[in-house]
Protein backbone atom coordinates (compact mmCIF):
# COMPACT_ATOMS: atom_id res chain seq x y z
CA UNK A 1 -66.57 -46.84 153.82
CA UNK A 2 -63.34 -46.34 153.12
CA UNK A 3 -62.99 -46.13 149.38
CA UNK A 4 -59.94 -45.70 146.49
CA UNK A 5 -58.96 -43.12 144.12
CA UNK A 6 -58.59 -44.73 140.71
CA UNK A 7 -54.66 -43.94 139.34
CA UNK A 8 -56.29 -42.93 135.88
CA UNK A 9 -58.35 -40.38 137.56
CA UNK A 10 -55.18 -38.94 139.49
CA UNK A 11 -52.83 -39.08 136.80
CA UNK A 12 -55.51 -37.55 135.01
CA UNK A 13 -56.46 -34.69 137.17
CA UNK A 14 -53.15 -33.92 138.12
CA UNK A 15 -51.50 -33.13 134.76
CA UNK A 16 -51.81 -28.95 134.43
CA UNK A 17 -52.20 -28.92 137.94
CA UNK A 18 -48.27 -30.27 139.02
CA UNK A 19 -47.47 -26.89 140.21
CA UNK A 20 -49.57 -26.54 142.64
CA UNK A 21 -49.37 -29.70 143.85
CA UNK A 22 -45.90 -30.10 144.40
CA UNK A 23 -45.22 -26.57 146.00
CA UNK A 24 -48.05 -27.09 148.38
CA UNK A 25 -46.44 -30.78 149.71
CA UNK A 26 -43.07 -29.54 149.27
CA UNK A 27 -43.33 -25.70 150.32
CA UNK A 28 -39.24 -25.95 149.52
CA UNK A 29 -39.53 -26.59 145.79
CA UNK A 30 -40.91 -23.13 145.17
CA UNK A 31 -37.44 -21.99 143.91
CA UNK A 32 -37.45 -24.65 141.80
CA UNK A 33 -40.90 -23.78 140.61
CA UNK A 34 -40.78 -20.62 140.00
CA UNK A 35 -37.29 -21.00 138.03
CA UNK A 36 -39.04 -23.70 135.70
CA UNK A 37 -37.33 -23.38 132.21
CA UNK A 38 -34.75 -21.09 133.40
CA UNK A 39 -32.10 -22.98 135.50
CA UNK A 40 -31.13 -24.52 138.34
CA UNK A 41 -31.32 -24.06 142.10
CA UNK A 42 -29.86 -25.92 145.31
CA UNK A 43 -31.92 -29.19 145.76
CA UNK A 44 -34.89 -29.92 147.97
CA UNK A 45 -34.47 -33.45 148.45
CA UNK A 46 -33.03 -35.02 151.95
CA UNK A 47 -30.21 -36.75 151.81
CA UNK A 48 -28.92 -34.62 148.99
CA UNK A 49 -25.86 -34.08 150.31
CA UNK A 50 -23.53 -31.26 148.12
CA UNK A 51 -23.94 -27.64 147.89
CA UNK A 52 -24.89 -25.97 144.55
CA UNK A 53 -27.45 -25.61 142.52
CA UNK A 54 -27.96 -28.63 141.36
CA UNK A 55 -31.88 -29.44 141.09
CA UNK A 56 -34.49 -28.13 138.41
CA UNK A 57 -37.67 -29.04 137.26
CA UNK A 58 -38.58 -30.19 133.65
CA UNK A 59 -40.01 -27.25 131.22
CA UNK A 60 -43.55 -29.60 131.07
CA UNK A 61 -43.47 -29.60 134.95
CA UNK A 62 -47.02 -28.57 135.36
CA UNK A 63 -48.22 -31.59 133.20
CA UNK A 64 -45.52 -34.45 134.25
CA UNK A 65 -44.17 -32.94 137.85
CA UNK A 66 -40.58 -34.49 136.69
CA UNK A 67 -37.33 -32.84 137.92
CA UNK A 68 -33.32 -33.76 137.71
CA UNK A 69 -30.89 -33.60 139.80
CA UNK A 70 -27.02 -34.48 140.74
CA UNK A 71 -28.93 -36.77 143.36
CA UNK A 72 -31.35 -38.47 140.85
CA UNK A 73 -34.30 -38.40 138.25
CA UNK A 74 -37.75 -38.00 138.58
CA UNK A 75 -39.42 -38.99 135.85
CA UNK A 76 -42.82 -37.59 137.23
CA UNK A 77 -43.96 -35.85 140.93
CA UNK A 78 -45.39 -39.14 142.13
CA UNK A 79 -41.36 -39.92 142.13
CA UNK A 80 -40.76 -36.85 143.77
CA UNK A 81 -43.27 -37.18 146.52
CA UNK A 82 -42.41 -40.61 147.44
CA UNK A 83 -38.60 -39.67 147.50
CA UNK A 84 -39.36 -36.57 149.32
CA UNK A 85 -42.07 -38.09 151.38
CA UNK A 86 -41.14 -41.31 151.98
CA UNK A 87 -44.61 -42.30 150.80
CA UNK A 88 -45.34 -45.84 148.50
CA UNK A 89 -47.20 -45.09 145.30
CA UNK A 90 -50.39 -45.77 147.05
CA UNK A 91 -49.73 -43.53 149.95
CA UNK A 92 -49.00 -40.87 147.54
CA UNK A 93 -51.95 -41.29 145.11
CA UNK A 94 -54.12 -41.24 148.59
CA UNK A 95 -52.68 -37.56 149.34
CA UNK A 96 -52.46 -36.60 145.75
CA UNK A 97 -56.46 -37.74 145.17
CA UNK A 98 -57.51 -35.61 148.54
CA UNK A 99 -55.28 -32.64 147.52
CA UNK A 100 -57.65 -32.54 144.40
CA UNK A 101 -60.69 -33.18 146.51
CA UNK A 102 -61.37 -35.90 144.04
CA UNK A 103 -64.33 -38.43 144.58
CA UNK A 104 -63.00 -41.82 145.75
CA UNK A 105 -64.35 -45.16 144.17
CA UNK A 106 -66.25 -47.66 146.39
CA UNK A 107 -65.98 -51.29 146.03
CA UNK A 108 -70.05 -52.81 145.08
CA UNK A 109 -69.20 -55.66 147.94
CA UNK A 110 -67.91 -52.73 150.58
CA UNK A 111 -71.06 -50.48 149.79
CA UNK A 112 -73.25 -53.61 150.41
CA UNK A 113 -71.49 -54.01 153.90
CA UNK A 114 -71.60 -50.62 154.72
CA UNK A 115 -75.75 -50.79 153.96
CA UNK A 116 -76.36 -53.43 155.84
CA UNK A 117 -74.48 -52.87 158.72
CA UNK A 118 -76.75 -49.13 158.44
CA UNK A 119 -79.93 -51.07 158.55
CA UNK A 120 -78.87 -53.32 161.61
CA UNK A 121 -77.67 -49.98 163.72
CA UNK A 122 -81.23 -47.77 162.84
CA UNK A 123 -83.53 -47.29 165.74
CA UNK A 124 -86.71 -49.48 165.43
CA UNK A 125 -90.06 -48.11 164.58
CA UNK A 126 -92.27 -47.12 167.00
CA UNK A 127 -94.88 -49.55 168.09
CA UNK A 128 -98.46 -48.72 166.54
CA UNK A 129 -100.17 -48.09 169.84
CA UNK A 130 -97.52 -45.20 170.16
CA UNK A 131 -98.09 -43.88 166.81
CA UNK A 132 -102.41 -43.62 167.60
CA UNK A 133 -101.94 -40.03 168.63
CA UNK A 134 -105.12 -38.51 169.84
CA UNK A 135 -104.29 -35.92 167.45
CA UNK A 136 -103.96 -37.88 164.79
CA UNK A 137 -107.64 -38.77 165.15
CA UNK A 138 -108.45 -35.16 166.21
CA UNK A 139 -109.22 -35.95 169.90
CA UNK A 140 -109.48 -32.99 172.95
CA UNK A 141 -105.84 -33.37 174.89
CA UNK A 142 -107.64 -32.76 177.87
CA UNK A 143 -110.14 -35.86 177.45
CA UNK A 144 -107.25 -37.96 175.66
CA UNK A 145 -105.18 -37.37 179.11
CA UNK A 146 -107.61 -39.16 181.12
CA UNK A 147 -107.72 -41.72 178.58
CA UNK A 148 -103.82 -42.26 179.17
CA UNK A 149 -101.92 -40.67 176.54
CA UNK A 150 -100.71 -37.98 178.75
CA UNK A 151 -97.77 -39.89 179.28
CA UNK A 152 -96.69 -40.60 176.21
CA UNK A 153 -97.24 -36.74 175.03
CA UNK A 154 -95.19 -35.86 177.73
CA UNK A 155 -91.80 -38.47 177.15
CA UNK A 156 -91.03 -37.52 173.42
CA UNK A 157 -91.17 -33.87 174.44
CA UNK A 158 -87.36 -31.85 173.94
CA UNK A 159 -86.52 -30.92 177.31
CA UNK A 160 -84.41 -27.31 176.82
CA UNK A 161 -81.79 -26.70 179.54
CA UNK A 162 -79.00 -23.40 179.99
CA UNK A 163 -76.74 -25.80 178.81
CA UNK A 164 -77.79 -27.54 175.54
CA UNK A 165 -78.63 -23.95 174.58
CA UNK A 166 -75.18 -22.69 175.50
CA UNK A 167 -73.61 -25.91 173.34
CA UNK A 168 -75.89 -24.90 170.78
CA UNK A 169 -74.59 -21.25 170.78
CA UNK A 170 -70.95 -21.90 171.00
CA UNK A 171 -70.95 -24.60 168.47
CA UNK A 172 -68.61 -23.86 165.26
CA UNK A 173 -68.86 -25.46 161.76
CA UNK A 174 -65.93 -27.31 160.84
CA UNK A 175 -63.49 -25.07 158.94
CA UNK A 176 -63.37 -25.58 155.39
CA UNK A 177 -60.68 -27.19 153.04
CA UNK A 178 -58.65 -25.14 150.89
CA UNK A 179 -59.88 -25.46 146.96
CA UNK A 180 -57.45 -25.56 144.07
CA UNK A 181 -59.04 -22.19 142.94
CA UNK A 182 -58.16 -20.92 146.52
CA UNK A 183 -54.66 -22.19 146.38
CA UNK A 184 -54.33 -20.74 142.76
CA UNK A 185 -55.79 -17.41 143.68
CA UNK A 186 -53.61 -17.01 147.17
CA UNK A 187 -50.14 -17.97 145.09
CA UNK A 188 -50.64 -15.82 142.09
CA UNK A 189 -47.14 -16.17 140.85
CA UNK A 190 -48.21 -20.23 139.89
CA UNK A 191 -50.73 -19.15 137.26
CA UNK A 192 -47.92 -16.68 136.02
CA UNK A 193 -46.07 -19.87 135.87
CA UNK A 194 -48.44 -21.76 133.79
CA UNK A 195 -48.86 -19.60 131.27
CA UNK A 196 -44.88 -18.44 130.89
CA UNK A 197 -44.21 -22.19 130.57
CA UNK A 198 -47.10 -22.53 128.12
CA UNK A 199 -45.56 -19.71 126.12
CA UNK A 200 -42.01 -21.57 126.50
CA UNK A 201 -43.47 -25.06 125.07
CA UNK A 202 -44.99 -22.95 122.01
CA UNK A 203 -41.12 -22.00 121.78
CA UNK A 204 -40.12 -24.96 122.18
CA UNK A 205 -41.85 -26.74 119.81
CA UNK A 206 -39.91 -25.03 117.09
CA UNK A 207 -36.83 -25.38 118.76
CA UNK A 208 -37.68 -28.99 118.69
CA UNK A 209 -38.34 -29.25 115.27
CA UNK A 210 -34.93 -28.09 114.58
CA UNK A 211 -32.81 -29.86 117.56
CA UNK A 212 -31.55 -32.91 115.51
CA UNK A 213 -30.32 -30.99 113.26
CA UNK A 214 -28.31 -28.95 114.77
CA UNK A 215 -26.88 -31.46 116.86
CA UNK A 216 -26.05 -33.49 113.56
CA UNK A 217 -24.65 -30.44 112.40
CA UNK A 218 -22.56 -29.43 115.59
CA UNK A 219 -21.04 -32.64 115.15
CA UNK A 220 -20.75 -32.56 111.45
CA UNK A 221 -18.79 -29.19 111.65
CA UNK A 222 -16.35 -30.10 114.58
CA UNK A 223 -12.85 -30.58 114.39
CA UNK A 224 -11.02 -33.86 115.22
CA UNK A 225 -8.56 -34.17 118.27
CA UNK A 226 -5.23 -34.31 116.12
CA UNK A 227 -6.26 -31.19 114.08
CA UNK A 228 -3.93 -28.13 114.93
CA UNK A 229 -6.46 -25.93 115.94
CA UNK A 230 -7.74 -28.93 118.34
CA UNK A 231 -4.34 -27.69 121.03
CA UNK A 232 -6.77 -26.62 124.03
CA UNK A 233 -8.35 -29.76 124.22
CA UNK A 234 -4.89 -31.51 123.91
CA UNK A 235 -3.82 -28.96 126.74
CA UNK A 236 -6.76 -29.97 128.72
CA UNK A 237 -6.23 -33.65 128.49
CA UNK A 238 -2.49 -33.24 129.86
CA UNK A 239 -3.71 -31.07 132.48
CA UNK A 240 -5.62 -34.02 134.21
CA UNK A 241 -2.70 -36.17 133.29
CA UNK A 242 -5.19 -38.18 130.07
CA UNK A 243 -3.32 -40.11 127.51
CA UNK A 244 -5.43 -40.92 124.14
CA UNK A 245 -3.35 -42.88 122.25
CA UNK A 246 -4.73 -45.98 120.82
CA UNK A 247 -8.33 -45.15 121.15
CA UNK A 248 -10.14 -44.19 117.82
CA UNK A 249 -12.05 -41.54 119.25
CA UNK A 250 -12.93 -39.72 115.91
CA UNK A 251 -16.71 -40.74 116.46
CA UNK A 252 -16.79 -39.87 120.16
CA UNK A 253 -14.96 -36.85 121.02
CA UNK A 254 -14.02 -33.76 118.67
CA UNK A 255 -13.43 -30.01 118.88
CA UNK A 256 -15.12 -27.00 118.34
CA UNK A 257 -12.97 -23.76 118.31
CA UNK A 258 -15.65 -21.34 118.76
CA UNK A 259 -18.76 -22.21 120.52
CA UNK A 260 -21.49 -20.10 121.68
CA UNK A 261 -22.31 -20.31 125.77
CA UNK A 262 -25.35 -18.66 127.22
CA UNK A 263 -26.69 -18.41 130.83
CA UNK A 264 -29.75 -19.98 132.59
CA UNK A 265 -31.64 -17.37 131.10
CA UNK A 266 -30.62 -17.40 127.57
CA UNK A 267 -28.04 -14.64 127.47
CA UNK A 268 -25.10 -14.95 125.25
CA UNK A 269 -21.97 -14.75 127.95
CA UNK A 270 -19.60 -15.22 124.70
CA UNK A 271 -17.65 -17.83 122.96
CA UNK A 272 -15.17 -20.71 124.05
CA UNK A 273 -13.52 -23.33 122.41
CA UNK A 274 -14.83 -26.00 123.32
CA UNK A 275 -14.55 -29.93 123.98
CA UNK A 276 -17.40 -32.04 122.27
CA UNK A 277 -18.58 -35.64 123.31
CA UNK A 278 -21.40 -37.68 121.50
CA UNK A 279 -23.52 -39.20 123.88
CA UNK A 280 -25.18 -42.31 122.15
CA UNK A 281 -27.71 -45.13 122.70
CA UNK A 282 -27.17 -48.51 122.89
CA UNK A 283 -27.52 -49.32 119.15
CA UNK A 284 -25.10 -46.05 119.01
CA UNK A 285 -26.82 -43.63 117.56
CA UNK A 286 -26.66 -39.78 118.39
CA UNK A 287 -28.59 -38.43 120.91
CA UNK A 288 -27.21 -35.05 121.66
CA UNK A 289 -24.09 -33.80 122.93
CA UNK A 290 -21.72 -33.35 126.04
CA UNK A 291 -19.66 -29.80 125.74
CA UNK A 292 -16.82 -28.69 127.87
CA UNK A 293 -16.11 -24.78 127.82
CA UNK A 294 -12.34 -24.01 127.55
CA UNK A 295 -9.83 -21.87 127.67
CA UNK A 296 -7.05 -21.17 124.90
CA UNK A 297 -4.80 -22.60 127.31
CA UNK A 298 -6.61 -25.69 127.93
CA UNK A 299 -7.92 -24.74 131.56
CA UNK A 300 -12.12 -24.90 132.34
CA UNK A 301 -14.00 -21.22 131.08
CA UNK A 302 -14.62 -18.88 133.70
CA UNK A 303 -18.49 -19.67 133.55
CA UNK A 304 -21.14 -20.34 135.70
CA UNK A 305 -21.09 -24.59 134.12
CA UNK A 306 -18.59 -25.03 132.12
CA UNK A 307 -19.79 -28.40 131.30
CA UNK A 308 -23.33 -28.69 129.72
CA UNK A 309 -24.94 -31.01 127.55
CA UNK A 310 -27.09 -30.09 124.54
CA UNK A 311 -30.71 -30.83 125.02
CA UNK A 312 -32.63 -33.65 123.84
CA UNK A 313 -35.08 -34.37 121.24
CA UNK A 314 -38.32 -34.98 122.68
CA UNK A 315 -38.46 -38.34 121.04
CA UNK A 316 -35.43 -39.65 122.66
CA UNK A 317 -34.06 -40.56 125.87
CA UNK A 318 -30.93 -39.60 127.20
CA UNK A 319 -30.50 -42.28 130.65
CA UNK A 320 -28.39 -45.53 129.31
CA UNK A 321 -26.97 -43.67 127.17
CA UNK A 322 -23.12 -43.04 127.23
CA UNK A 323 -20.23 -41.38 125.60
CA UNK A 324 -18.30 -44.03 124.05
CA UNK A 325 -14.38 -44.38 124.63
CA UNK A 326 -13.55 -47.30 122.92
CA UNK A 327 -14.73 -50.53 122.04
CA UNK A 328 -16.26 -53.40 124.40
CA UNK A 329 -13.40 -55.83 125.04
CA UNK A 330 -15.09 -59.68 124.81
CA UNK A 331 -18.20 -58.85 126.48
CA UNK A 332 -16.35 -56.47 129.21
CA UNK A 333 -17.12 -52.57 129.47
CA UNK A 334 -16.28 -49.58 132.05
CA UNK A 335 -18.31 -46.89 132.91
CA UNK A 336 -17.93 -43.88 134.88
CA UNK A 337 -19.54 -40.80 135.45
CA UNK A 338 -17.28 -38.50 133.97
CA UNK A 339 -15.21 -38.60 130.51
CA UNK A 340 -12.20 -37.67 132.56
CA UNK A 341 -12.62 -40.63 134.79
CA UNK A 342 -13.38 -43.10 132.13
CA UNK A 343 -10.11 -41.61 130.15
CA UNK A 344 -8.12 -41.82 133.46
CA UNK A 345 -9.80 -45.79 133.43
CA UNK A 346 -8.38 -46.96 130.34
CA UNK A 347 -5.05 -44.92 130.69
CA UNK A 348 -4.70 -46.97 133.99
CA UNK A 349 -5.50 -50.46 133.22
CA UNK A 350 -6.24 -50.37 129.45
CA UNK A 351 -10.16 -51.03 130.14
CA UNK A 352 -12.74 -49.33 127.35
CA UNK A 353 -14.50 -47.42 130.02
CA UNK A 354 -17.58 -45.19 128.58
CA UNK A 355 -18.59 -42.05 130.36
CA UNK A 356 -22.82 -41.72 131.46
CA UNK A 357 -22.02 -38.19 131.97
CA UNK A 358 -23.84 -38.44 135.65
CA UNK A 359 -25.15 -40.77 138.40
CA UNK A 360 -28.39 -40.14 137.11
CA UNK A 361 -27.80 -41.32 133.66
CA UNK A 362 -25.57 -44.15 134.61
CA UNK A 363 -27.73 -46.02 136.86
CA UNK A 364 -30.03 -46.39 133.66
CA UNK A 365 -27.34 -47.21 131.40
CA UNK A 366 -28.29 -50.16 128.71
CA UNK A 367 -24.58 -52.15 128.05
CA UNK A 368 -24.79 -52.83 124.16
CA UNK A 369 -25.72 -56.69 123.00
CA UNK A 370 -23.16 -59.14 123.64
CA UNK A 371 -22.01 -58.09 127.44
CA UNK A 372 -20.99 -60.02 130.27
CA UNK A 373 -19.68 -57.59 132.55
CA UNK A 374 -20.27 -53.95 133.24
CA UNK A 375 -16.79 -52.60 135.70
CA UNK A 376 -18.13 -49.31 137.25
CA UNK A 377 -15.89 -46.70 138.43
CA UNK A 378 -17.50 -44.81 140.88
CA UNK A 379 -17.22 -41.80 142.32
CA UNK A 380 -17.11 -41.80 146.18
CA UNK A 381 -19.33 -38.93 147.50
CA UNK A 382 -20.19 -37.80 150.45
CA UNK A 383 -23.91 -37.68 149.24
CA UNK A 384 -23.25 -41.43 148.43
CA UNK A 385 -25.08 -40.75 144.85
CA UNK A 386 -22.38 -42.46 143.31
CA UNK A 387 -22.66 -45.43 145.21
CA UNK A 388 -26.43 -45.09 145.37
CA UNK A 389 -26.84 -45.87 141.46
CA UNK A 390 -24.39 -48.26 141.49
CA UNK A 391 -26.94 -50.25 143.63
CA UNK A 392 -29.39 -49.31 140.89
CA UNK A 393 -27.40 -50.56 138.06
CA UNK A 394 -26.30 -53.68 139.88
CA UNK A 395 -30.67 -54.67 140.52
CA UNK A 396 -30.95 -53.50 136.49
CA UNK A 397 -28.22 -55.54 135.20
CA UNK A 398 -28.86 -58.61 137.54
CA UNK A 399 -32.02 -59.07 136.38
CA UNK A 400 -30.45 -59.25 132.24
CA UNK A 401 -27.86 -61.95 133.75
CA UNK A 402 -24.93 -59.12 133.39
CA UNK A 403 -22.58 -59.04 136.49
CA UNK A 404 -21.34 -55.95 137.94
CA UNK A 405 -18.27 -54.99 139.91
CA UNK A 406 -18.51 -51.35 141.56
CA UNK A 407 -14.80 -49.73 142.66
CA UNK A 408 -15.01 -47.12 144.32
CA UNK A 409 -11.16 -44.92 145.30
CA UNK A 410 -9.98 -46.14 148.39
CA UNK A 411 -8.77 -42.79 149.40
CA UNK A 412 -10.55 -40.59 151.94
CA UNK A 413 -12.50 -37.52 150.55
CA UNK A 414 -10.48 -34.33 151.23
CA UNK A 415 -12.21 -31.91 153.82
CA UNK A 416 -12.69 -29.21 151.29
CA UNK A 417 -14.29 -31.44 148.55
CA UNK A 418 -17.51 -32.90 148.04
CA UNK A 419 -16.16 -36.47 146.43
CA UNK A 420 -13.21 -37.72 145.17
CA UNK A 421 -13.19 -39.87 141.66
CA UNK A 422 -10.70 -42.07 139.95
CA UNK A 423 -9.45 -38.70 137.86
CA UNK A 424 -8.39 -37.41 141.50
CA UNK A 425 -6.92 -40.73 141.75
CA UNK A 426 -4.49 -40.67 138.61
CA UNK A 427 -3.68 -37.29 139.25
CA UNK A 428 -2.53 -37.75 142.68
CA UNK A 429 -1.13 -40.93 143.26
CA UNK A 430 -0.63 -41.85 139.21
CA UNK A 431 -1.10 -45.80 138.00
CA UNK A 432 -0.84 -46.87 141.63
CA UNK A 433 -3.75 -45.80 143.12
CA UNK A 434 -5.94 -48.34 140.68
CA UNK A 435 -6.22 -52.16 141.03
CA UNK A 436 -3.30 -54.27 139.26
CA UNK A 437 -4.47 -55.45 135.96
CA UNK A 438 -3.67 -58.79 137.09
CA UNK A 439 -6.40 -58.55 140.21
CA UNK A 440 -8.89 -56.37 137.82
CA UNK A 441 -8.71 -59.23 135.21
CA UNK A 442 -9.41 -61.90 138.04
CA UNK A 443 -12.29 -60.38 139.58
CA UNK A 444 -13.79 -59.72 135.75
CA UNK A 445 -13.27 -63.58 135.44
CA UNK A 446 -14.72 -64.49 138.30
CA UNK A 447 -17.69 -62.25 138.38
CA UNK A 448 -18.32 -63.51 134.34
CA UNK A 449 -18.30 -67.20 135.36
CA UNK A 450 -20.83 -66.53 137.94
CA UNK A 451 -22.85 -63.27 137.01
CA UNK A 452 -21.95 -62.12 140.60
CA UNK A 453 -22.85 -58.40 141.29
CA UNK A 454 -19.94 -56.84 143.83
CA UNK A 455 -18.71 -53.67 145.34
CA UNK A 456 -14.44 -52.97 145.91
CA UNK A 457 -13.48 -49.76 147.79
């Protein structure tokens, strides 16, 4: 018999035990694991592609067994395991359900089989003449031998040789299978784990309570892009050669002049002014915020990331969102991963182009009601995770009758970077390096008419 485990019973008996799980499948996610809450490390997952730390697990790891990367998102560890792996959902619940030496579920129809097909392979019962023992009925073996049951004394005897007593001597039982309790008591430091992330989420709750409201208030309290104490983030637009003019940013991107910036671990480093970006859903309303560490001269902080985003209230979702630079132009909108390359986008060819902020978040990105066509302007990496959730986006938006058209820069990466985007683009060849407006607005046409999905680059 052969058997299933139910998915409520693994979902089930894997949440508090994620931790375990995933560094005993994926020995290389330990980092990761024991850095839960705290920050980032370089990422486990083949194919990844860049150096950096880039990978961390979600503070409710041991319940969910999510993660994020530059690479992707994984909502939960079955999507870990099967990226990792390989593995279908099925072939993952099947090694998740024997990890947890769980009880597997037999079908009423495949028990029945299994029964009879017992019943038809058991030895017969012996005939009766063979069951009237002599000494059943108390009779002298001597006499009962010359009677004839000698014979049949003699054949269900157990012969003992030298060598079924040497088998039976050298014969080993079957090693046993690690327990969870074994696994928790050889890796002590995932127990210490547990209960520092437990302590975190009792943290967090109050943190959470209050998140909103700082965020509304961060936003509230920020200073718009013409004010005179704005002049590093006007220093760090002309530094990547951006132009603003004609987009009413005022909801979208402001300035802060002192902002607090603190390390993986929750040290204050110091304070930056800073670039601020709203990053909203697709009815537009705030769910947190982008912020870019400066300089007083406009140049990127000398910090560890000097681009982070604010967290998120639990009761929100930050993938297909976007940070919104300009308005949707009759049913048309750009994206791009970064607000540099959606700036360097509409400076170009005068497309509203919206920034997701990462691949991750843009391959989940929700165009507002009303579009036709979604122009992506991706980066070209050598992990191909730009082009990899444009692929994602494309199946999404297909499916709502929105076409896409993926560009990608048609210039080779340099040897000494890790991609190349459209901001690399501007800066080094200017306005000529993108498609003529003429072409761009042909290929919108086209792909509107017939809801085409297509890739240029």
């Amino acid at each position: 018999m052969t058997g299933f485990y139910p998915t409520d019973q693994v979902r089930d008996s894997a949440r508090g035990n994620w931790i375990a799980i995933l560094a005993t499948m994926i020995p290389e996610m330990e980092p990761a694991l024991k850095r839960a809450g705290k920050g980032h490390v370089a990422c486990p997952m083949p194919g990844h592609g860049s150096k950096g730390k880039n990978f961390r697990v979600f503070k409710d790891v041991d319940q969910t067994g999510g993660a994020i990367c530059s690479c992707g998102s994984f909502k939960e560890g079955f999507n870990v395991l099967m990226d990792y792996h390989g593995w279908d959902f099925e072939e993952t619940k099947e090694a998740i359900g024997r990890f947890l030496q769980l009880e597997k579920v037999v079908p009423r129809k495949e028990r029945l089989q299994a029964r009879q097909a017992a019943e038809r392979s058991a030895p017969k019962k012996a005939s009766p003449e063979h069951l009237d023992s002599p000494i059943q009925h108390g009779q002298n073996i001597e006499h009962a031998a010359k009677d004839g049951f000698e014979k049949a004394v003699v054949s269900e005897a157990t012969v003992v040789t030298d060598e079924s007593m040497a088998e039976a001597t050298n014969a080993q039982p079957e090693p046993k299978e690690a327990t969870l309790a074994d696994i928790y008591q050889n890796k002590p430091w995932m127990r210490a784990t547990q209960e520092e992330l437990q302590e975190q989420m009792k943290r967090n709750e109050f943190y959470q309570a209050q998140l909103k409201e700082r965020i509304a208030d961060s936003w509230n309290k920020a200073l718009l892009l013409n004010s005179p104490a704005a002049e590093p983030a006007r220093a760090y637009m002309a530094h990547r050669n951006l132009r603003i003019r004609g987009l009413n940013l005022s909801d979208h991107l402001r300035f802060e002049p002192k902002l607090q910036y603190r390390d993986e671990d929750g040290n204050l480093v110091g304070t930056f002014p800073a670039l601020l970006a709203a990053i909203r859903d697709q009815n537009g309303e705030l769910i947190t915020l982008h912020r870019t560490y400066l300089t007083k001269n406009g140049k990127k902080a000398r910090v560890p990331s000097p681009k982070k985003m604010m967290p998120v209230p639990d009761d929100l979702e930050v993938v297909g969102g976007a940070i919104r630079l300009g308005e949707v132009q009759d049913g048309v909108v750009g994206v791009a991963e970064g607000m540099e390359t959606a700036l360097s986008v509409f400076r170009a060819t005068g497309l509203s182009t919206w920034s997701c902020v990462s691949s991750s978040i843009l391959q989940g990105f929700k165009p507002p009601k009303g579009t036709k066509v979604v122009v992506n302007w991706a980066d070209k990496d050598r992990s191909a995770a730009g082009e990899k959730a444009a692929a994602v986006l494309a199946e999404r938006l297909e499916s709502q009758g929105i076409a896409l058209i993926t560009l990608l820069p048609k210039v080779p990466i340099p040897r000494s970077a890790k991609g190349i985007d459209w901001n690399d683009v501007l800066i080094h060849q200017g306005l000529f390096g993108f498609p003529r407006r003429d072409f761009l607005m042909s290929m919108i046409r086209t792909a509107g008419n017939g809801g085409e999905c297509r890739v240029v680059g």
